[in-house]
C-alpha atoms as a PDB file:
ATOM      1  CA  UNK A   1       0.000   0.000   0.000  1.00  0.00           C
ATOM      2  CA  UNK A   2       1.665   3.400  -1.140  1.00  0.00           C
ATOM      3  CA  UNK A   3       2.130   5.990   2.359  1.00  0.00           C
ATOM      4  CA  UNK A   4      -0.109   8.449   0.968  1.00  0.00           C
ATOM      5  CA  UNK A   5      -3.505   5.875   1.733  1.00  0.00           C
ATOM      6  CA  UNK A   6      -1.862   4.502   5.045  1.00  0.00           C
ATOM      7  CA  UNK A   7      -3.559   5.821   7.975  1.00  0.00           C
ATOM      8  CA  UNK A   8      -1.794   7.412  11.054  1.00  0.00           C
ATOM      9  CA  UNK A   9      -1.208   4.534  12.730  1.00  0.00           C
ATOM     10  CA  UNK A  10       0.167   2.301  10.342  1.00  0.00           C
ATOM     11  CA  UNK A  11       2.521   5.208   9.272  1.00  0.00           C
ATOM     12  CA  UNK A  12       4.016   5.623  12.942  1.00  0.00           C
ATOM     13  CA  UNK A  13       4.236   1.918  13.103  1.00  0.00           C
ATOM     14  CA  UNK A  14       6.046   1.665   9.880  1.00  0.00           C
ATOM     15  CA  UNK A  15       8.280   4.555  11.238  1.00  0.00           C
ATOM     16  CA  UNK A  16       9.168   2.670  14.486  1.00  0.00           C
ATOM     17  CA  UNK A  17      10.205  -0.558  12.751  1.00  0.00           C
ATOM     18  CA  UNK A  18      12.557   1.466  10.287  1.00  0.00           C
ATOM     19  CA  UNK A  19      14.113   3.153  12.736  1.00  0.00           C
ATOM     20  CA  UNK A  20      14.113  -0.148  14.551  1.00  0.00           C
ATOM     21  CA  UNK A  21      16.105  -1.893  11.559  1.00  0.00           C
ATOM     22  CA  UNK A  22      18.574   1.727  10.959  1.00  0.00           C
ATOM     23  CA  UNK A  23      19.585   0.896  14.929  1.00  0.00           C
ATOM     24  CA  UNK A  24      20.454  -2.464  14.647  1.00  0.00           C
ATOM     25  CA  UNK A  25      22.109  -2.242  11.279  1.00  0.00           C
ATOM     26  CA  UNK A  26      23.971   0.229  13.597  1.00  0.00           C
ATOM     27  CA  UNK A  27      24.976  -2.029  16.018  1.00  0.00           C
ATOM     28  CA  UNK A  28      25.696  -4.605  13.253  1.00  0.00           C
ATOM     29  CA  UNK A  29      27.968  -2.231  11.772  1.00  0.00           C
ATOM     30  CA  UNK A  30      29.708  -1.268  14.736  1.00  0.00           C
ATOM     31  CA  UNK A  31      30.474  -4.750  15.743  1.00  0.00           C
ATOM     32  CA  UNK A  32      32.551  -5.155  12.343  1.00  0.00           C
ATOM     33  CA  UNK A  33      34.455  -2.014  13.096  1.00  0.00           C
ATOM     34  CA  UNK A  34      32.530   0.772  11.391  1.00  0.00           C
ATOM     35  CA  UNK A  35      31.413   3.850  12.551  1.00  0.00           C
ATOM     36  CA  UNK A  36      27.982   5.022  11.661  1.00  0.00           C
ATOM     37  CA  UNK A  37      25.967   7.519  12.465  1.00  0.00           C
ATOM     38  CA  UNK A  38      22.697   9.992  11.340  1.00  0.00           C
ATOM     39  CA  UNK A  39      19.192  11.634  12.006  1.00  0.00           C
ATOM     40  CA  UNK A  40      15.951  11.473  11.725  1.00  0.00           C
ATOM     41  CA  UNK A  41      13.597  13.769  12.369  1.00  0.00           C
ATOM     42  CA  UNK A  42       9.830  13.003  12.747  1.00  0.00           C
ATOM     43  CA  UNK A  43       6.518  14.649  14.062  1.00  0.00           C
ATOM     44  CA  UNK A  44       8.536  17.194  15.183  1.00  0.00           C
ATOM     45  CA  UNK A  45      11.097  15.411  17.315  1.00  0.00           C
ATOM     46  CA  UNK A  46      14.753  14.745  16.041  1.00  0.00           C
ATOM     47  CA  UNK A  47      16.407  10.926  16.458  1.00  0.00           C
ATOM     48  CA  UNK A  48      19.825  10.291  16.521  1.00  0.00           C
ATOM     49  CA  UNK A  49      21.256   7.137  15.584  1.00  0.00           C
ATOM     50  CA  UNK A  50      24.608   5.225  15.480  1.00  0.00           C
ATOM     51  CA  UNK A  51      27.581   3.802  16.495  1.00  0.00           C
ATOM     52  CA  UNK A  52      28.641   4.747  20.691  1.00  0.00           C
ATOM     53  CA  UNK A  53      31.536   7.182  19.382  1.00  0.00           C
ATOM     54  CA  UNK A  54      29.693   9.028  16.465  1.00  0.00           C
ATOM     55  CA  UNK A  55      25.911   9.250  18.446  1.00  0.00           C
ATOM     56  CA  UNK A  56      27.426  11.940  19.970  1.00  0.00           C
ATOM     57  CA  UNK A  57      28.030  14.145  17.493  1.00  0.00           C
ATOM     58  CA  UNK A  58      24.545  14.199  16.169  1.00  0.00           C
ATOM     59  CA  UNK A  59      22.819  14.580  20.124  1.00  0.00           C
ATOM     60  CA  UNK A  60      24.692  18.414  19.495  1.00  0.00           C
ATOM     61  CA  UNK A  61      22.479  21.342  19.547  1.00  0.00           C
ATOM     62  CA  UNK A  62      24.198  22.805  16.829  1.00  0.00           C
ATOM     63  CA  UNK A  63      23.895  19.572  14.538  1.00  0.00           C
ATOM     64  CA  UNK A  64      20.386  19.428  15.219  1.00  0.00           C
ATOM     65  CA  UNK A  65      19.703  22.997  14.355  1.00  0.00           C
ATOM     66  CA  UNK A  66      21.647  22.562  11.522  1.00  0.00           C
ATOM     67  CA  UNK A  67      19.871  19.740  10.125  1.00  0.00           C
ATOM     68  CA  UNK A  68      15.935  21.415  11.401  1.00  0.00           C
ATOM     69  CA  UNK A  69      16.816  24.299   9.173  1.00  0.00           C
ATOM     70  CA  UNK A  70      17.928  22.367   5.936  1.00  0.00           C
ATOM     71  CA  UNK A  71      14.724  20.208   6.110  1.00  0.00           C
ATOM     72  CA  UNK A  72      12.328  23.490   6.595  1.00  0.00           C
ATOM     73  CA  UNK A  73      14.469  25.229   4.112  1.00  0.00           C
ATOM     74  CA  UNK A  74      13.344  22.528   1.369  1.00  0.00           C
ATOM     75  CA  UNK A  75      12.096  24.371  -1.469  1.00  0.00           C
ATOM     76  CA  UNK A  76      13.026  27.541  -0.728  1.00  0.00           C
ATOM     77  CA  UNK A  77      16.832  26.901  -0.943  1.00  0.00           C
ATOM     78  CA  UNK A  78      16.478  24.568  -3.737  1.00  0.00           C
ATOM     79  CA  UNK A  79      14.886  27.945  -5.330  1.00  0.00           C
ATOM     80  CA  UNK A  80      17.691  30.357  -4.238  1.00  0.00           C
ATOM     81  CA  UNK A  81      20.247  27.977  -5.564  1.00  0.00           C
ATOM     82  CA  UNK A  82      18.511  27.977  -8.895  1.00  0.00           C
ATOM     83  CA  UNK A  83      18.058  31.332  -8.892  1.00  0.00           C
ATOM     84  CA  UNK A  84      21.922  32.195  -7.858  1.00  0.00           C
ATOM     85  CA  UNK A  85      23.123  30.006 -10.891  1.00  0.00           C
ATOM     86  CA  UNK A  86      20.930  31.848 -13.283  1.00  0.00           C
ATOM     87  CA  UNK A  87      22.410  35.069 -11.994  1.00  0.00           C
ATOM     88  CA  UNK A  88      25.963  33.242 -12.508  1.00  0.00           C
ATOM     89  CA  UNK A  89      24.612  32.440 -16.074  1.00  0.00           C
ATOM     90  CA  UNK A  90      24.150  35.895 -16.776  1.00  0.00           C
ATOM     91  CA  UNK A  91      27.625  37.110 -15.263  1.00  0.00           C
ATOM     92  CA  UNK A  92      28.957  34.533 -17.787  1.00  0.00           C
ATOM     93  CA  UNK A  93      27.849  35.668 -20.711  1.00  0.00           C
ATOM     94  CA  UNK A  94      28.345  39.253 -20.088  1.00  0.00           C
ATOM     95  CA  UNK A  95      32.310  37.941 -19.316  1.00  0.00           C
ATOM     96  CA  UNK A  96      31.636  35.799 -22.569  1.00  0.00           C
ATOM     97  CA  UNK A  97      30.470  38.718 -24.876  1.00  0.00           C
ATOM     98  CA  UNK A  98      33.475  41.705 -23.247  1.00  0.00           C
ATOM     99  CA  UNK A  99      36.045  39.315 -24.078  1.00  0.00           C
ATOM    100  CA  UNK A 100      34.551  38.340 -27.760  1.00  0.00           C
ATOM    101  CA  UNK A 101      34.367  42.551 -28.153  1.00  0.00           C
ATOM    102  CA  UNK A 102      37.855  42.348 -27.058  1.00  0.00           C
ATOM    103  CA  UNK A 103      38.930  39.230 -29.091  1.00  0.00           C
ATOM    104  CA  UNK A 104      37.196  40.586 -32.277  1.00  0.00           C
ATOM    105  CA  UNK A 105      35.530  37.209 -32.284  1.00  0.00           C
ATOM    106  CA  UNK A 106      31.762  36.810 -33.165  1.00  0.00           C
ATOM    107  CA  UNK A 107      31.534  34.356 -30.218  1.00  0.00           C
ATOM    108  CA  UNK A 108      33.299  32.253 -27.785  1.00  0.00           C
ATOM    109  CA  UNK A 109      34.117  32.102 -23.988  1.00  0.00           C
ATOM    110  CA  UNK A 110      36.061  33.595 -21.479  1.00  0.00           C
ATOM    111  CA  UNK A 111      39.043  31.827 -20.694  1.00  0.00           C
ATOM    112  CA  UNK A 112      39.526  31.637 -16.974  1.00  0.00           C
ATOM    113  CA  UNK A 113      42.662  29.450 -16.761  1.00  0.00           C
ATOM    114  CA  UNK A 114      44.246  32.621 -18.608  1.00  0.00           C
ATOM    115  CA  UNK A 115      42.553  35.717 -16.643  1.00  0.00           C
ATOM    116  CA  UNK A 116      45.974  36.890 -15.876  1.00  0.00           C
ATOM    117  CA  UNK A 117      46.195  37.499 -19.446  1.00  0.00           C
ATOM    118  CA  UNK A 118      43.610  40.056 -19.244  1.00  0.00           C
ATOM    119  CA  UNK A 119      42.696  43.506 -17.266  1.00  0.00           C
ATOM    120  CA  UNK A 120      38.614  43.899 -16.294  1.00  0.00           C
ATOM    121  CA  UNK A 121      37.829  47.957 -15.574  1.00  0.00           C
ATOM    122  CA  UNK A 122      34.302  48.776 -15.195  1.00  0.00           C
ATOM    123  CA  UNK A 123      33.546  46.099 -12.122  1.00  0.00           C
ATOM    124  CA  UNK A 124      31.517  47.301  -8.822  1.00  0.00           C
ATOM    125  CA  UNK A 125      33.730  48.486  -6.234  1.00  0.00           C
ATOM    126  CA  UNK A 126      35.097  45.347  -4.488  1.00  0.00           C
ATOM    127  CA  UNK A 127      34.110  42.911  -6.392  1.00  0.00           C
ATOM    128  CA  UNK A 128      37.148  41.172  -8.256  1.00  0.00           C
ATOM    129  CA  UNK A 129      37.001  39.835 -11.805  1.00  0.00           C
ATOM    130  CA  UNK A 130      37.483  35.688 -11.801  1.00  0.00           C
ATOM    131  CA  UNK A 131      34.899  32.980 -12.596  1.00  0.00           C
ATOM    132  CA  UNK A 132      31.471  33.778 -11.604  1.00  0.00           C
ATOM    133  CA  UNK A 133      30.692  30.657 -10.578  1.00  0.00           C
ATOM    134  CA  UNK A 134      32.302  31.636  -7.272  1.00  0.00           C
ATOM    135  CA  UNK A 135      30.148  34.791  -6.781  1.00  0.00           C
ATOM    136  CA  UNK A 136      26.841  34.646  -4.829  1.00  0.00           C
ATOM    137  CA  UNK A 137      23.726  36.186  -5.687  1.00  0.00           C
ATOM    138  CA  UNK A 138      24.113  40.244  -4.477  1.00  0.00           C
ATOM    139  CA  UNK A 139      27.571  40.458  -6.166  1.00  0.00           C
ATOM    140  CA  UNK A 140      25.939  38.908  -9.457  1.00  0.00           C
ATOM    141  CA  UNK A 141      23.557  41.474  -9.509  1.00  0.00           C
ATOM    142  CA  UNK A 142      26.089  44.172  -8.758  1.00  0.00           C
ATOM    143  CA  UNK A 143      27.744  42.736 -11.903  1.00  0.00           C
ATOM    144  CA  UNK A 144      24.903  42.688 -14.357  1.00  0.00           C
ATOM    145  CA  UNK A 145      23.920  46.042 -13.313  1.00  0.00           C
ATOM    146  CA  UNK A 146      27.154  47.574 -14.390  1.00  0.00           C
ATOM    147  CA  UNK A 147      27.177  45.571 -17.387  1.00  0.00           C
ATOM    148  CA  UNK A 148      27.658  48.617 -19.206  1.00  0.00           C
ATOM    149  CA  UNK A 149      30.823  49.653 -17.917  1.00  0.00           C
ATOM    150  CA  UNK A 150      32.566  46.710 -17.613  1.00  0.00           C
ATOM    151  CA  UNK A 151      35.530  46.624 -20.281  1.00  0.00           C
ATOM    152  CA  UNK A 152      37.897  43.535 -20.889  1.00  0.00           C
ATOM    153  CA  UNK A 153      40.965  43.918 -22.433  1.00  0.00           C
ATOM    154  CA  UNK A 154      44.227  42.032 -23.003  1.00  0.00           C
ATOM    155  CA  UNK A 155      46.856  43.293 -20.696  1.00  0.00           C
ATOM    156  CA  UNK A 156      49.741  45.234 -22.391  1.00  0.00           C
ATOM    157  CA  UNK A 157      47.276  45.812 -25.474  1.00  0.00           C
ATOM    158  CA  UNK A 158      45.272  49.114 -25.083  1.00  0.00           C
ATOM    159  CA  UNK A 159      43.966  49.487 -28.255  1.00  0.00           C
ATOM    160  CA  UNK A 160      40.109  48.881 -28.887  1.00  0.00           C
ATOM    161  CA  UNK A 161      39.444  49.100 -32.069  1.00  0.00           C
ATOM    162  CA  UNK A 162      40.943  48.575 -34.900  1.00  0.00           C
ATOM    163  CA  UNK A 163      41.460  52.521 -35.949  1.00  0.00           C
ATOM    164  CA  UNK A 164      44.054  52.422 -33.286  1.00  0.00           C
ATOM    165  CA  UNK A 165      41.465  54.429 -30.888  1.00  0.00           C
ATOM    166  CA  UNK A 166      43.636  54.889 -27.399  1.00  0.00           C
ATOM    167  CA  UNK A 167      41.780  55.026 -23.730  1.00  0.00           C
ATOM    168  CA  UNK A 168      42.299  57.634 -21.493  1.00  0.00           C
ATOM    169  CA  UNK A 169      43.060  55.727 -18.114  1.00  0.00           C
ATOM    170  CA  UNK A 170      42.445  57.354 -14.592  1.00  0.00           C
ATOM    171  CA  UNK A 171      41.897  56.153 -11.108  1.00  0.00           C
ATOM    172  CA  UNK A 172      39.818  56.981  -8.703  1.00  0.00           C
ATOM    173  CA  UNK A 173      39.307  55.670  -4.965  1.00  0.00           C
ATOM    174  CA  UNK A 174      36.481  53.826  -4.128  1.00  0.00           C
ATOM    175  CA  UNK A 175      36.103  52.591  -0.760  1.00  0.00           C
ATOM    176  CA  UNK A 176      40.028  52.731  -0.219  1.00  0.00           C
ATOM    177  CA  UNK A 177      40.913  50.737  -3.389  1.00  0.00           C
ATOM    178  CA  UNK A 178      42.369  52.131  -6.547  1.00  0.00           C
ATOM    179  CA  UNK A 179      40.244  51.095  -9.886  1.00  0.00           C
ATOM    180  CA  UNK A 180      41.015  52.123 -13.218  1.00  0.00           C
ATOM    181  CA  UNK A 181      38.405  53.953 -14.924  1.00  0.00           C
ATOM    182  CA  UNK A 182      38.231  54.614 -18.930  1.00  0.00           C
ATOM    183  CA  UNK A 183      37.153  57.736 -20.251  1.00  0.00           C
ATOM    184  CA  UNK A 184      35.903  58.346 -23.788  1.00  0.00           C
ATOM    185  CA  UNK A 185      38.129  57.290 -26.627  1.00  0.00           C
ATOM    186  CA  UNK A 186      40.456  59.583 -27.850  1.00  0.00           C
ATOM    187  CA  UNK A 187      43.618  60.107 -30.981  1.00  0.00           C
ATOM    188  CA  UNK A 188      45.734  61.283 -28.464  1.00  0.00           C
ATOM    189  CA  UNK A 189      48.413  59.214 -27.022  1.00  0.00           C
ATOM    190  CA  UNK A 190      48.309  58.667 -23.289  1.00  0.00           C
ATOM    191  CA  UNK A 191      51.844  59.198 -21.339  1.00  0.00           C
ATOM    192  CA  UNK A 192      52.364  56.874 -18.687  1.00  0.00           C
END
């Protein structure tokens, strides 16, 4: 009979005799030499089972709390995940189409085993340019919102375009760190 037509008590009897089996295949275990250990938590009260050296770990209050909050998170962190790795998505292919400007290339992808090769201007303020699968969801968004100003270009090569346009470079503090800033192309040669 599927657990969804099971009544109450059949349920909470089927629950007692697989915990029932999880604690001796415990025991069973810890006879042979293993350690084993875990959780349950039912009808609002949390179980800890396992081996006499690793039960203790899960009886902390910290564990527990731990473990409460992942099961009521469910659906909702399952969501935010999803919804951080789109926002990753998008920081790739804005990374994707700077560097193709900068390339000259009608397509193609960022290559992050070689971003010492290249100098990012443009960024938020403390936000550092490497593979956005290691940014969360607030600096994504930062990112994509300053899409616009975000310039990649290969270091030691200044020119943009191919009419040998040259960037004014500046720098300005922001929030005691030095960022280059790009003004408005220009003919004139810049003196370092």
């Amino acid at each position: 009979m599927p657990p969804n037509e099971m009544d109450g008590n059949m349920k909470k009897k089927l629950r007692q005799n697989a915990i029932a089996r999880i604690i001796q295949a415990c025991g069973e275990l810890e006879e042979i030499g293993v350690a084993v250990g875990g959780m349950a938590f039912v009808n609002d009260t949390f179980n800890a089972f396992g081996s006499r050296d690793v039960r203790p770990y899960f009886l902390e209050p910290s564990v527990q709390s731990g473990f409460i909050e992942i099961l009521h998170c469910g659906k909702a962190c399952s969501t935010s995940r999803q919804k951080n790795t789109e926002l990753q998505m998008k920081v790739r292919k804005i990374f994707n189409k700077k560097y193709c400007e900068t390339m000259h290339k009608s397509n193609g992808r960022m290559p992050y085993a070689k971003i010492n090769e290249f100098s990012i201007t443009g960024m938020p303020c403390g936000i550092p340019f490497r593979n956005p699968g290691s940014y969360g969801p607030v600096d994504c968004q930062k990112i994509i919102d300053e899409q616009e100003n975000i310039i990649i270009m290969k270091r030691g090569n200044l020119e943009l375009a191919e009419n040998n346009l040259v960037l004014l470079v500046t720098t300005e503090e922001c929030e005691n760190e030095e960022h280059l800033h790009f003004a408005e192309p220009t003919h004139r040669t810049v003196d370092w």
